[in-house]
C-alpha atoms as a PDB file:
ATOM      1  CA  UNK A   1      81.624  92.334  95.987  1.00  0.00           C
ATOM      2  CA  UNK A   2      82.836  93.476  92.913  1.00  0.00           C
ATOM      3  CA  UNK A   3      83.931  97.136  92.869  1.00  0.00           C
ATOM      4  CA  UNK A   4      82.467  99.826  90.435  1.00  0.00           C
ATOM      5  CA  UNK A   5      84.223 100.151  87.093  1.00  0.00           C
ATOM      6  CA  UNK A   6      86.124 103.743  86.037  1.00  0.00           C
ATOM      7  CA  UNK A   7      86.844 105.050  89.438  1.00  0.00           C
ATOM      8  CA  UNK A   8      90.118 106.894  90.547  1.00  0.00           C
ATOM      9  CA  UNK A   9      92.857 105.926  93.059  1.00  0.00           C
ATOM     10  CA  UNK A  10      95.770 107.902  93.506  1.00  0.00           C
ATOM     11  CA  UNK A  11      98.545 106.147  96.206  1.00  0.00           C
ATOM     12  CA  UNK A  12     101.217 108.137  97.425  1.00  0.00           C
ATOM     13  CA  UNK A  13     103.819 105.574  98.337  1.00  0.00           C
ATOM     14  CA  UNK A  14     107.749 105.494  99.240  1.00  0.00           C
ATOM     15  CA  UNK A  15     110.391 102.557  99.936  1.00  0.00           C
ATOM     16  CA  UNK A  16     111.326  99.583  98.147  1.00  0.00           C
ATOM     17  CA  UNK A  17     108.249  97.563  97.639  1.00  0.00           C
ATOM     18  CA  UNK A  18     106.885 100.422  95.556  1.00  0.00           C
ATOM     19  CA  UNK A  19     109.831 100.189  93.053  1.00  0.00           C
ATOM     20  CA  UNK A  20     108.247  96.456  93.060  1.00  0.00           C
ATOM     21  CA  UNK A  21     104.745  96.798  92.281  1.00  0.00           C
ATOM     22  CA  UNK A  22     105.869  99.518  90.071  1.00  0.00           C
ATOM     23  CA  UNK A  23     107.510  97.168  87.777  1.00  0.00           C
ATOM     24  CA  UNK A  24     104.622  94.465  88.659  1.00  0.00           C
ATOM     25  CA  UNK A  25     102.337  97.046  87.153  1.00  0.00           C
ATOM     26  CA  UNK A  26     104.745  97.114  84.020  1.00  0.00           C
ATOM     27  CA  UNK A  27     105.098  94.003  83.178  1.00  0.00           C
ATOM     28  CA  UNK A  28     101.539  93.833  83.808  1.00  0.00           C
ATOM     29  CA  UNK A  29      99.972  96.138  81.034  1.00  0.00           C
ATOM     30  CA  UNK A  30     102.654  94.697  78.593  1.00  0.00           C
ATOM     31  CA  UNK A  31     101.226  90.821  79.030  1.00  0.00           C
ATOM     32  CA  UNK A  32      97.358  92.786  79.514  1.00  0.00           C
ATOM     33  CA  UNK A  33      97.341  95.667  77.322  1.00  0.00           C
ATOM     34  CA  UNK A  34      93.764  96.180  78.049  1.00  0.00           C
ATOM     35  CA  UNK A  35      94.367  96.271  81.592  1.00  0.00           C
ATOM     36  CA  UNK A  36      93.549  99.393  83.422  1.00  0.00           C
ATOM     37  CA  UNK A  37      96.609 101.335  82.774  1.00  0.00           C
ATOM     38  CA  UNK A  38      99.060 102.384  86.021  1.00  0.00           C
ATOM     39  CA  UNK A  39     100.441 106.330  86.005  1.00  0.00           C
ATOM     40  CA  UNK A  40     103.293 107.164  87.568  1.00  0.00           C
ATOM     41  CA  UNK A  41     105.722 109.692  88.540  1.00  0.00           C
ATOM     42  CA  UNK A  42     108.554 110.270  90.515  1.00  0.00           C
ATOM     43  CA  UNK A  43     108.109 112.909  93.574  1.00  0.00           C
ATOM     44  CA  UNK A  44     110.002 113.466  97.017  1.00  0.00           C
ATOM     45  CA  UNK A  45     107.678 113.030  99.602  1.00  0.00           C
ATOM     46  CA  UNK A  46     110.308 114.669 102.045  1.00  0.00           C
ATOM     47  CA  UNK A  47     109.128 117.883 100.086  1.00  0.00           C
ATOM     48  CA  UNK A  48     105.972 119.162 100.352  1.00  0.00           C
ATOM     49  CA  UNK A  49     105.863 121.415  97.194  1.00  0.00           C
ATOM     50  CA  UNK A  50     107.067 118.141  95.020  1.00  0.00           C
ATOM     51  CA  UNK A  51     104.254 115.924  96.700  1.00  0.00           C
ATOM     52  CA  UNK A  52     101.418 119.232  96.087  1.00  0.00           C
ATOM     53  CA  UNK A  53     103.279 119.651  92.752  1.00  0.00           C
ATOM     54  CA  UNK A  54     102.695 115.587  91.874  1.00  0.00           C
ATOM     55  CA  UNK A  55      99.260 115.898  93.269  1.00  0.00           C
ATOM     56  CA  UNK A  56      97.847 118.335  91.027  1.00  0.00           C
ATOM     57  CA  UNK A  57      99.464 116.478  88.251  1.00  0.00           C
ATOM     58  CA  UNK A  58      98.154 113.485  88.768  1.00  0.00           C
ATOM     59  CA  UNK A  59      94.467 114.707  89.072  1.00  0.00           C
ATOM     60  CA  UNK A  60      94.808 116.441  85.738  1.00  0.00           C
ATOM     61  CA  UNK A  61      95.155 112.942  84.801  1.00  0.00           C
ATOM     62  CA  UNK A  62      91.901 111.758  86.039  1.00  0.00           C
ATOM     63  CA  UNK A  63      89.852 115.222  85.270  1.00  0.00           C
ATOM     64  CA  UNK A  64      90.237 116.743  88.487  1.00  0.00           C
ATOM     65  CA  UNK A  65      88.210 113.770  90.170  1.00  0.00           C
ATOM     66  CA  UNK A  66      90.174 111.454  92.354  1.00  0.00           C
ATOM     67  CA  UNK A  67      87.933 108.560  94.227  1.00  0.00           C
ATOM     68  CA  UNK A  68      90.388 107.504  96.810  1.00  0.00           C
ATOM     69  CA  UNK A  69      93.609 109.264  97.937  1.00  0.00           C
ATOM     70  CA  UNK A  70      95.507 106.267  99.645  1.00  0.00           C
ATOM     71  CA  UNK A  71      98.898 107.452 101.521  1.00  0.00           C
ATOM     72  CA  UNK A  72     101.281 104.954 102.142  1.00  0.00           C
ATOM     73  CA  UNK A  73     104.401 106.879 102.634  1.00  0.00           C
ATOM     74  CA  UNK A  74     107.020 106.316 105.647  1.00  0.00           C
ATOM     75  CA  UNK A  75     110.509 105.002 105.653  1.00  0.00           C
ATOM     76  CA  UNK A  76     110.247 101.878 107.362  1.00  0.00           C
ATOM     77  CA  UNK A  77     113.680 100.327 108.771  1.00  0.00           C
ATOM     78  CA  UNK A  78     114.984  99.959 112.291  1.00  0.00           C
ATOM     79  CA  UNK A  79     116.634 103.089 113.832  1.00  0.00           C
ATOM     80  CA  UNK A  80     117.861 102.480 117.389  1.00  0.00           C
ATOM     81  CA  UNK A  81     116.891 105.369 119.925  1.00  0.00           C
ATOM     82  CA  UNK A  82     120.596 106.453 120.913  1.00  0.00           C
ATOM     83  CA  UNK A  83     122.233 106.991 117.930  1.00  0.00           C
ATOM     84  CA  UNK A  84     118.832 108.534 115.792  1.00  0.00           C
ATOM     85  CA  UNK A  85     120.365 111.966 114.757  1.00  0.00           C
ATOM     86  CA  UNK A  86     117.912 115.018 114.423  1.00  0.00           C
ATOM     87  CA  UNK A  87     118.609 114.899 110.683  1.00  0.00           C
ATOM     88  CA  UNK A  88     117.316 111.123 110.067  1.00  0.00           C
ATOM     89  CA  UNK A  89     113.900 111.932 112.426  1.00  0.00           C
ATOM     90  CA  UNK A  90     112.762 115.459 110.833  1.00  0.00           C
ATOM     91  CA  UNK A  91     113.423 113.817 107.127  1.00  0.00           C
ATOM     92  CA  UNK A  92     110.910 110.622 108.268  1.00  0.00           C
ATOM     93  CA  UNK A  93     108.685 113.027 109.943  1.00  0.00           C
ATOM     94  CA  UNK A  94     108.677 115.026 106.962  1.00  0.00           C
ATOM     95  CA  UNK A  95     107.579 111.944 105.309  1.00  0.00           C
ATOM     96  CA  UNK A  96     104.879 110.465 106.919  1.00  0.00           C
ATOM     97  CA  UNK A  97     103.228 113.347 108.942  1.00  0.00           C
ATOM     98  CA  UNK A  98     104.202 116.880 107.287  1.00  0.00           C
ATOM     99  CA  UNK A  99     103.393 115.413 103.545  1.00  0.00           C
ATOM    100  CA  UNK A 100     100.246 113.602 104.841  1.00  0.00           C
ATOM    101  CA  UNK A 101      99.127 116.539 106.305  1.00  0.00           C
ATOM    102  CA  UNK A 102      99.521 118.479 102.594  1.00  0.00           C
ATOM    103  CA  UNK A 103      97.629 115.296 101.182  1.00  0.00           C
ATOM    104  CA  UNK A 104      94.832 115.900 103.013  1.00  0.00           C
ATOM    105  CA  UNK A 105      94.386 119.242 102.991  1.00  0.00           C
ATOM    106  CA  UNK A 106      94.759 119.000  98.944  1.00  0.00           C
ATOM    107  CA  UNK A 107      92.150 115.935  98.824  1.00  0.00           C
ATOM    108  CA  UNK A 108      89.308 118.332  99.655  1.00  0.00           C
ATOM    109  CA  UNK A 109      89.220 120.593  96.322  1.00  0.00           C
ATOM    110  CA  UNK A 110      89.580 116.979  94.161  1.00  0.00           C
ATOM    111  CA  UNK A 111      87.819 114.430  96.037  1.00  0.00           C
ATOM    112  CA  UNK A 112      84.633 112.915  93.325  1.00  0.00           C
ATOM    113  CA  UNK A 113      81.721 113.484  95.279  1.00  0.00           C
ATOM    114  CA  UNK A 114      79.836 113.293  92.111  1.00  0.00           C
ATOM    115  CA  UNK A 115      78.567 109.475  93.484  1.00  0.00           C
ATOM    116  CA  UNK A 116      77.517 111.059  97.306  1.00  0.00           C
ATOM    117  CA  UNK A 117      73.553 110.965  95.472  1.00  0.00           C
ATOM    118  CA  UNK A 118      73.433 106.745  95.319  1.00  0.00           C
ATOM    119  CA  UNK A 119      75.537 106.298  98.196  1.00  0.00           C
ATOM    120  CA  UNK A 120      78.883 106.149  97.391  1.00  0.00           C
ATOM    121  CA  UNK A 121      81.749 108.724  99.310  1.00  0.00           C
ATOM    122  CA  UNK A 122      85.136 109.779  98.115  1.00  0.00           C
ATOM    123  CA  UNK A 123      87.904 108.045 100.983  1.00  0.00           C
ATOM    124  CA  UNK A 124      91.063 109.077 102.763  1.00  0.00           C
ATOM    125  CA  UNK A 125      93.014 105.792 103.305  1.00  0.00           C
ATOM    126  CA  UNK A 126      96.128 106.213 105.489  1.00  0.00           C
ATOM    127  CA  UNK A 127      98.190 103.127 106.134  1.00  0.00           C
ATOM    128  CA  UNK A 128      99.309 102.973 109.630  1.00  0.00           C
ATOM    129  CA  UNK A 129     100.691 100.179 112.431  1.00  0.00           C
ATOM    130  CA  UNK A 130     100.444  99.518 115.952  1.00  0.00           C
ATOM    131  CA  UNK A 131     104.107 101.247 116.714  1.00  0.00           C
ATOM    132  CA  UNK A 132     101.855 104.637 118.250  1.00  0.00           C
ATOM    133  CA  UNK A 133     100.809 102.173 120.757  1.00  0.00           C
ATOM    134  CA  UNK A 134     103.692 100.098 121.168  1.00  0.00           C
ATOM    135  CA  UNK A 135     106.938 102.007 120.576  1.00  0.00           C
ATOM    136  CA  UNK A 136     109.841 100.096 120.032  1.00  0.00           C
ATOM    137  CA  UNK A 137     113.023 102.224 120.610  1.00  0.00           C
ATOM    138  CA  UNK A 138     115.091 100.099 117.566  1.00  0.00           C
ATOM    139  CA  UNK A 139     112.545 101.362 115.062  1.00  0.00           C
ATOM    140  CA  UNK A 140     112.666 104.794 116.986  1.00  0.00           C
ATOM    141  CA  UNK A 141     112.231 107.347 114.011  1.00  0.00           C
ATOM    142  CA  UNK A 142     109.222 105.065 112.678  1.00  0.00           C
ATOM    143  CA  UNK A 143     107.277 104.767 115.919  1.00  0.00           C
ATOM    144  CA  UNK A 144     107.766 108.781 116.636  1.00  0.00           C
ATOM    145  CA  UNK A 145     106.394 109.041 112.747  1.00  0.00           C
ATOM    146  CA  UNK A 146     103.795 106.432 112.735  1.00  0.00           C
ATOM    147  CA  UNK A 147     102.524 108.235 115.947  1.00  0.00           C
ATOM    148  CA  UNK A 148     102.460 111.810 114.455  1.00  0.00           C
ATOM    149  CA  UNK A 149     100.819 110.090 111.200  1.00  0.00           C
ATOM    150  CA  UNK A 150      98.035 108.668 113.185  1.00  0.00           C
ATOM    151  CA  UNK A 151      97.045 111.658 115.167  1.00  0.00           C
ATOM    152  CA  UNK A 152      96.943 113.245 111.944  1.00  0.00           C
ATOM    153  CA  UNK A 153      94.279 110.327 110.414  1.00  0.00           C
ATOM    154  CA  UNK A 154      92.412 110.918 113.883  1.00  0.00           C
ATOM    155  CA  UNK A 155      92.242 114.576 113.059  1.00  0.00           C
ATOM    156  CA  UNK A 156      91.645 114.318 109.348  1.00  0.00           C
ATOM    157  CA  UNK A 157      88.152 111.690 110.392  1.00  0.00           C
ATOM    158  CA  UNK A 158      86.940 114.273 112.396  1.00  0.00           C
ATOM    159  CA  UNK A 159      86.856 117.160 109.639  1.00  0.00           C
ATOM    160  CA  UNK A 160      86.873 115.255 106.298  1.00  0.00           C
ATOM    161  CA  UNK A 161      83.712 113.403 106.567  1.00  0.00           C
ATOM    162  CA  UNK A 162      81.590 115.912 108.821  1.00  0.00           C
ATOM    163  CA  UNK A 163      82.791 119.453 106.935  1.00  0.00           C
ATOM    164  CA  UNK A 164      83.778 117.361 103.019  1.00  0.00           C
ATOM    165  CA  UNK A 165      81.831 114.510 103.164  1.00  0.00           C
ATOM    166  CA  UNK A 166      85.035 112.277 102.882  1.00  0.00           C
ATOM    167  CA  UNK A 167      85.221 108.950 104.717  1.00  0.00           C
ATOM    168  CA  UNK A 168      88.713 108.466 106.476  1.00  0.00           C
ATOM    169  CA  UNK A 169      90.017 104.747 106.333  1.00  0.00           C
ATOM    170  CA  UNK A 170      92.989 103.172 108.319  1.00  0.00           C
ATOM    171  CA  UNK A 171      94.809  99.975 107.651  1.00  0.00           C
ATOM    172  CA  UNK A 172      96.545  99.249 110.655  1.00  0.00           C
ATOM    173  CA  UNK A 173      99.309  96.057 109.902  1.00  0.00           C
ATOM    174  CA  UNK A 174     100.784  95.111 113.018  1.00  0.00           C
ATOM    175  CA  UNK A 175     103.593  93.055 111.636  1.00  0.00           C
ATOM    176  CA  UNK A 176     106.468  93.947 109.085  1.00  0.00           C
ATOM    177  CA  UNK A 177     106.193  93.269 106.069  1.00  0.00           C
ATOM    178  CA  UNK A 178     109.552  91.464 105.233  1.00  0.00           C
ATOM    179  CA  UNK A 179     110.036  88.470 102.869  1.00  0.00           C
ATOM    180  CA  UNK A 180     111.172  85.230 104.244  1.00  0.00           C
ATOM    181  CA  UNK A 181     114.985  84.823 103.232  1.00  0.00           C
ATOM    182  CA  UNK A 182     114.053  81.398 101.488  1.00  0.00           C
ATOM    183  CA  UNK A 183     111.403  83.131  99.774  1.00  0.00           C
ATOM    184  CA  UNK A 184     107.900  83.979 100.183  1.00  0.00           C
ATOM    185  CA  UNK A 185     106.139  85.714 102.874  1.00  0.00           C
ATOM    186  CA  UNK A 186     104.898  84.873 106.621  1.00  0.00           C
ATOM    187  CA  UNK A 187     100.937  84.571 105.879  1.00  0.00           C
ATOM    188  CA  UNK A 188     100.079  87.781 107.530  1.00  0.00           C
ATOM    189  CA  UNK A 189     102.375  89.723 106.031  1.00  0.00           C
ATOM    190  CA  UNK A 190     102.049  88.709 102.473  1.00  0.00           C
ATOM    191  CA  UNK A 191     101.067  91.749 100.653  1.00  0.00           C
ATOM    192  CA  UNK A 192      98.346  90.237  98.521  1.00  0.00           C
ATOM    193  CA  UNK A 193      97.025  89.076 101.512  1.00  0.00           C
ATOM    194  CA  UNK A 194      96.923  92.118 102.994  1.00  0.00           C
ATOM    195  CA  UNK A 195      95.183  93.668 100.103  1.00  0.00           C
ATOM    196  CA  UNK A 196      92.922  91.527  99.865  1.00  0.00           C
ATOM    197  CA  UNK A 197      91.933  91.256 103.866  1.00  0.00           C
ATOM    198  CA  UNK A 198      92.477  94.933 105.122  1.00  0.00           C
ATOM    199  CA  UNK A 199      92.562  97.239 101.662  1.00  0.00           C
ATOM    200  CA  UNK A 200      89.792  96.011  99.616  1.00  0.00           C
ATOM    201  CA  UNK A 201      87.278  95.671 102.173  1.00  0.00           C
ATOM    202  CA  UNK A 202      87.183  99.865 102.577  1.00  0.00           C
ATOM    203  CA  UNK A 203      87.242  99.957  98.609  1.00  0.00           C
ATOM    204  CA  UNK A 204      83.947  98.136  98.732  1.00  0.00           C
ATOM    205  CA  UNK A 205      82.970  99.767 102.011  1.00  0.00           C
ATOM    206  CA  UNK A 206      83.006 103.162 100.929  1.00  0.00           C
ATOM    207  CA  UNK A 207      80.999 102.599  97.636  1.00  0.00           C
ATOM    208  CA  UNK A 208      77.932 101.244  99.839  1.00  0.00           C
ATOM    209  CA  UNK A 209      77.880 103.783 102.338  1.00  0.00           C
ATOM    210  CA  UNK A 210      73.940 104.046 101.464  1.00  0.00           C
ATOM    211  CA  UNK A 211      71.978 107.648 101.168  1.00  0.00           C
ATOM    212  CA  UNK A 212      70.934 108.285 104.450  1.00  0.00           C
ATOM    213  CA  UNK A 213      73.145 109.440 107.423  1.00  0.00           C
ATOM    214  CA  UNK A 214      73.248 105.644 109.373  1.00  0.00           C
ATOM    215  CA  UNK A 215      76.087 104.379 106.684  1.00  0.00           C
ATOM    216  CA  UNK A 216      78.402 107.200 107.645  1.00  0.00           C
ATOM    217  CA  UNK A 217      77.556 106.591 111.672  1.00  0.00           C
ATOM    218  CA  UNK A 218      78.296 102.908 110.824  1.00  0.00           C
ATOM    219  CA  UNK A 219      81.607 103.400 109.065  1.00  0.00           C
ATOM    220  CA  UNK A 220      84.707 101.951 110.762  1.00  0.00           C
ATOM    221  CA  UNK A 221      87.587 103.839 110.756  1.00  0.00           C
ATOM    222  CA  UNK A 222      90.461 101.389 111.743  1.00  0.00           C
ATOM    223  CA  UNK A 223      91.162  98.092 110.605  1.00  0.00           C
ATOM    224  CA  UNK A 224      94.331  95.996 112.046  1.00  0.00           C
ATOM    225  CA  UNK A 225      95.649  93.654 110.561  1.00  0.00           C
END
């Protein structure tokens, strides 16, 4: 299903795969210049006044109406359990729970609710994994994060949509997603693939919620992938 033209995303992203699509996106609008352009800006999401600060910015941008606030923010490499300092684990909690809870309470006052009439609700889309569930002491600081960052989500679904009519959407992938050292990507963890199998459905999800109250009841929170 084909999504609606001239909405909004803003994605609040960190590590090394976002310096990637970043230049993706560049090289991009110079082959397409019609293309739907790509913002960006630089922010430390370790710093909740630089994240609020690149918020606001970035919804100037788009007239104060942002369609879906996507966070994707967490430092993701192993950290083994006995020699994680204090100093490493409050700058990735910082990261992934403390910044995402800023997000959301920002998304609130800028979330386009101006399609709610014909059906279709502003979303909260938090990427997440299984590690809340299954801990694994060498990626210790990311599973304590990932944990924190989910109870958040859980907490966010059960205010956003019933107090700001904002759905609350969670792509859970299971498995890393690390490039094969001869190239290319195990299926499941090819990012396109990912996009196109976890990400996209809640993009067309959310615009079909329908105008009665059985499309919110209906609406799935978490998808793993």
């Amino acid at each position: 299903m084909p999504l609606n033209p001239n909405r909004h995303i803003i994605i609040v992203g960190a590590g090394p795969f976002i310096s990637r699509s970043l230049t993706y996106a560049a090289e991009t609008e110079k082959l397409y210049p019609s293309a739907t352009p790509v913002l960006t800006r630089t922010t430390d999401a370790s710093d909740p006044s630089s994240l609020l600060s690149t918020l606001y910015w970035a919804a100037s941008q788009l007239n104060g109406k942002v369609d879906v606030l996507c966070y994707n923010a967490a430092v993701v490499g192993p950290t083994d359990l006995m020699s994680l300092t204090p100093e490493v684990l409050t700058t990735d909690f910082k990261i992934a729970a403390v910044s995402l809870l800023v997000a959301g309470q920002w998304f609130p006052k800028h979330a386009n609710k101006d399609h709610i009439p014909t059906g279709e609700y502003p979303l909260l889309l938090v990427t997440g994994g299984v590690l809340d569930k299954n801990p694994m002491p060498s990626y210790s600081s990311l599973s304590a994060a990932n944990s924190a960052s989910q109870n958040l989500t859980d907490q966010f679904s059960q205010v956003l949509t019933s107090e700001h009519n904002i759905l609350v959407g969670q792509p859970l992938v299971a498995q890393p997603i690390i490039p094969n050292q001869e190239g290319g990507w195990p299926t499941k963890s090819d990012p396109e693939v990912i996009v196109k199998e976890v990400f996209l459905p809640f993009l067309e999800a959310r615009e079909s919620i329908g105008v009665n109250v059985e499309g919110i009841k209906g609406w799935i929170r978490d998808q793993v992938w």
